[in-house]
Protein backbone atom coordinates (compact mmCIF):
# COMPACT_ATOMS: atom_id res chain seq x y z
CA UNK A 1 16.67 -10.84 9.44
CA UNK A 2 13.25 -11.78 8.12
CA UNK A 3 9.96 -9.91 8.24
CA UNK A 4 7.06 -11.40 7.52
CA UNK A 5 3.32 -9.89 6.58
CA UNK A 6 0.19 -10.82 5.07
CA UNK A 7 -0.48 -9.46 1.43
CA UNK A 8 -4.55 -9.17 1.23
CA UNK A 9 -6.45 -8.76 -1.30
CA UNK A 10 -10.44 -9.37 -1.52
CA UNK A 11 -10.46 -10.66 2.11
CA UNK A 12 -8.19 -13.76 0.89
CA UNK A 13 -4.28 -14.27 1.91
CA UNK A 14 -2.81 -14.26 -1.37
CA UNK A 15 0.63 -15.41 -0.58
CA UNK A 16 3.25 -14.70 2.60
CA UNK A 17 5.05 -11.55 1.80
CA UNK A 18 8.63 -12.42 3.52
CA UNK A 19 11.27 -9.29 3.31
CA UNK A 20 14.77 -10.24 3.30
CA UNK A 21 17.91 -8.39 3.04
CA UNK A 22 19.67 -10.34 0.39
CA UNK A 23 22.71 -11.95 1.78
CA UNK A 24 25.26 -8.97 0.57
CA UNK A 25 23.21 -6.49 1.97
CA UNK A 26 22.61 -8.22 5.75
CA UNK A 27 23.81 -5.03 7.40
CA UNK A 28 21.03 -3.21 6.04
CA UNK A 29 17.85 -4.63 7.87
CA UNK A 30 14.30 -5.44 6.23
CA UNK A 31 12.07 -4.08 4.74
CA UNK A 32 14.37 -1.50 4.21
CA UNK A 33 17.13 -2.71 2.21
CA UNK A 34 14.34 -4.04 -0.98
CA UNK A 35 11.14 -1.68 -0.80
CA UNK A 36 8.14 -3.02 -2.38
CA UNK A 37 9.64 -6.53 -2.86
CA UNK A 38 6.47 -8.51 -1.82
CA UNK A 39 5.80 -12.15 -3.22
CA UNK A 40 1.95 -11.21 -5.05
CA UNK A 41 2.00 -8.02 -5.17
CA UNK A 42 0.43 -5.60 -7.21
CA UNK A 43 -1.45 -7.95 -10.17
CA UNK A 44 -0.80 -6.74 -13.68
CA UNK A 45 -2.19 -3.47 -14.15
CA UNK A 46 -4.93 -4.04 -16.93
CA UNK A 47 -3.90 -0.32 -18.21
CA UNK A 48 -0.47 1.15 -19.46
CA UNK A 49 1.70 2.85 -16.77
CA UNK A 50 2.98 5.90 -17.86
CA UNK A 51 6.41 7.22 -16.18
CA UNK A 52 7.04 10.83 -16.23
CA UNK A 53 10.94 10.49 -16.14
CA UNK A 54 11.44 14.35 -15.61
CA UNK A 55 8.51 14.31 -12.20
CA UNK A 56 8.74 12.12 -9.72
CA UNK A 57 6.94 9.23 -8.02
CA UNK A 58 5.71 9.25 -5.19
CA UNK A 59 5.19 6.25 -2.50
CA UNK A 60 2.82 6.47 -0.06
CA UNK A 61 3.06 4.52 3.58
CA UNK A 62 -0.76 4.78 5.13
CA UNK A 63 -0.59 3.00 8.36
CA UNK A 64 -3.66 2.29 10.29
CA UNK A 65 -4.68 1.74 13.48
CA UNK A 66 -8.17 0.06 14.67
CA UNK A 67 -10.58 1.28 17.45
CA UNK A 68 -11.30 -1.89 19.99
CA UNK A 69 -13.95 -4.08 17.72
CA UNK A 70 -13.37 -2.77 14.13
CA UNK A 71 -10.52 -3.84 12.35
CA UNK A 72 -12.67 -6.28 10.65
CA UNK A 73 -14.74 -3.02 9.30
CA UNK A 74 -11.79 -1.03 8.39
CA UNK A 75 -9.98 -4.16 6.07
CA UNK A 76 -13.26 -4.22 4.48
CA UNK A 77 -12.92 -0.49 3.69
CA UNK A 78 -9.32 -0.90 2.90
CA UNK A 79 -9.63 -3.61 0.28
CA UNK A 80 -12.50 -1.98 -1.55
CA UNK A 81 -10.23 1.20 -1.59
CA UNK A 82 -7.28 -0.84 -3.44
CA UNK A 83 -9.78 -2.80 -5.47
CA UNK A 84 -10.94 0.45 -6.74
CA UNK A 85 -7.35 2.23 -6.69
CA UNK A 86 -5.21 -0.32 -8.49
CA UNK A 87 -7.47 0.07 -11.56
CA UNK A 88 -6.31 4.15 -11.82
CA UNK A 89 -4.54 6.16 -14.52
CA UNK A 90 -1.15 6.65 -12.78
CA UNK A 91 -1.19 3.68 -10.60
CA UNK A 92 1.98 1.73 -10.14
CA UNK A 93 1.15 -0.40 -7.39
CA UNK A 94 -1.61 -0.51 -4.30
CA UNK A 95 -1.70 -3.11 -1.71
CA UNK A 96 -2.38 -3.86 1.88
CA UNK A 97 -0.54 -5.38 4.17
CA UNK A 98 -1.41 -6.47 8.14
CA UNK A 99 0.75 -6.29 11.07
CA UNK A 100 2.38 -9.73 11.96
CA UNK A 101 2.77 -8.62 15.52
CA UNK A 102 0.21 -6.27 16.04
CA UNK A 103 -3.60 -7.44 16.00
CA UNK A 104 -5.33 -4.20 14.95
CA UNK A 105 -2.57 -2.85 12.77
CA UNK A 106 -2.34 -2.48 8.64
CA UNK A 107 -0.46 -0.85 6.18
CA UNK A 108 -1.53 0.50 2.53
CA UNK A 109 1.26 0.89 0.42
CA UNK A 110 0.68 2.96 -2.52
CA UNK A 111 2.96 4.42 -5.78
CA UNK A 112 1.78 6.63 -8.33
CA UNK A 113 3.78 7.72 -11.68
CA UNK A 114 3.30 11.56 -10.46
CA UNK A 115 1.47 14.48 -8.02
CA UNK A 116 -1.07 14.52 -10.71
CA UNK A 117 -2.11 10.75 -10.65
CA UNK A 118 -2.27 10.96 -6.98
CA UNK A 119 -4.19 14.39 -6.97
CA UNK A 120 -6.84 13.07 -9.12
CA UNK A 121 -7.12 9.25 -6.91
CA UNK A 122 -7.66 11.74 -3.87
CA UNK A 123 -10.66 13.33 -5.69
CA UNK A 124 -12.45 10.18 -6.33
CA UNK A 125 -15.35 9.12 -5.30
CA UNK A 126 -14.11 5.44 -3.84
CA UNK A 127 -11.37 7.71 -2.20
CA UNK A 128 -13.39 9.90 -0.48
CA UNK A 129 -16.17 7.27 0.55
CA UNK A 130 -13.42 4.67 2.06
CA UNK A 131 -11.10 6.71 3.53
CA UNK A 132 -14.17 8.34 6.04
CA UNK A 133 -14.99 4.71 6.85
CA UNK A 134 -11.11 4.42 8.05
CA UNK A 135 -11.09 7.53 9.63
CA UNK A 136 -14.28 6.22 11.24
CA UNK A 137 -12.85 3.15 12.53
CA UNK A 138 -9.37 3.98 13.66
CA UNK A 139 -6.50 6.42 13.35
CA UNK A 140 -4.39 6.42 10.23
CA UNK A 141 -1.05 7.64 10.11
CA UNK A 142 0.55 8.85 6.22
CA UNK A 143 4.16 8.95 5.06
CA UNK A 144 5.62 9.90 1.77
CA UNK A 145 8.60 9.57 -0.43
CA UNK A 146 9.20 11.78 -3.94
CA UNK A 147 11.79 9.27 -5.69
CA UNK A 148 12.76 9.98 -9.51
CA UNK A 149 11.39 7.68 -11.93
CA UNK A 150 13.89 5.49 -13.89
């Protein structure tokens, strides 16, 4: 089974993200069976990633949904937020992804190398400023996973 998304970044498809459960693992359906195994992902982060092997990482699933007339706005406010975010201490990845089947739907998918990283991203100033404009513009809905670090 194959999902497919769009991997934004700067307004500009960067390549199709296609999910698929590798072919000893069909039982197990995608996106589920490889997490985070997009096609242009994440870029290189410009700055070291430090791992706290004894903590662990957390992933964050942000999914958004747009008011009638401003999805436009909201991927605006989205893409400057992981502009901004994938250049953070603690950062492991940061990307956005939109709905193939639903018209007003993204995701952000976020990591971070520990509670502190993420702590201090949700004290920022880009932080605070974008995620109003989302909040302004739709409803958002947050998931997250504590995972050890390897």
């Amino acid at each position: 089974m194959n999902i497919t998304g769009k991997h934004l970044l700067g307004k500009r498809l960067l390549k199709e993200c296609a999910h698929r459960s590798s072919p000893s693992n069909r039982s197990v359906q995608a996106p589920y069976a490889e997490p985070n195994r997009c096609i242009g992902a994440t870029p290189q982060v410009k700055h070291p990633v430090q791992l706290n092997y004894i903590n662990l990482m957390l992933r964050l699933n942000c999914f958004f949904q747009a008011k009638e007339g401003r999805y436009e706005e909201a991927l605006d406010a989205a893409l400057a937020l992981v502009a901004a975010s994938q250049k953070e201490e603690g950062c492991v990845s940061y990307d956005v992804f939109e709905s193939g089947t639903r018209a007003d739907v993204f995701m952000i998918c976020e990591t971070w190398a520990s509670q502190e990283a993420l702590d201090a991203h949700k004290q920022t100033a880009h932080f605070i400023q974008y995620v109003a404009q989302l909040e302004e513009c739709g409803a958002l809905k947050l998931e997250q996973f504590d995972f050890p670090a390897k």
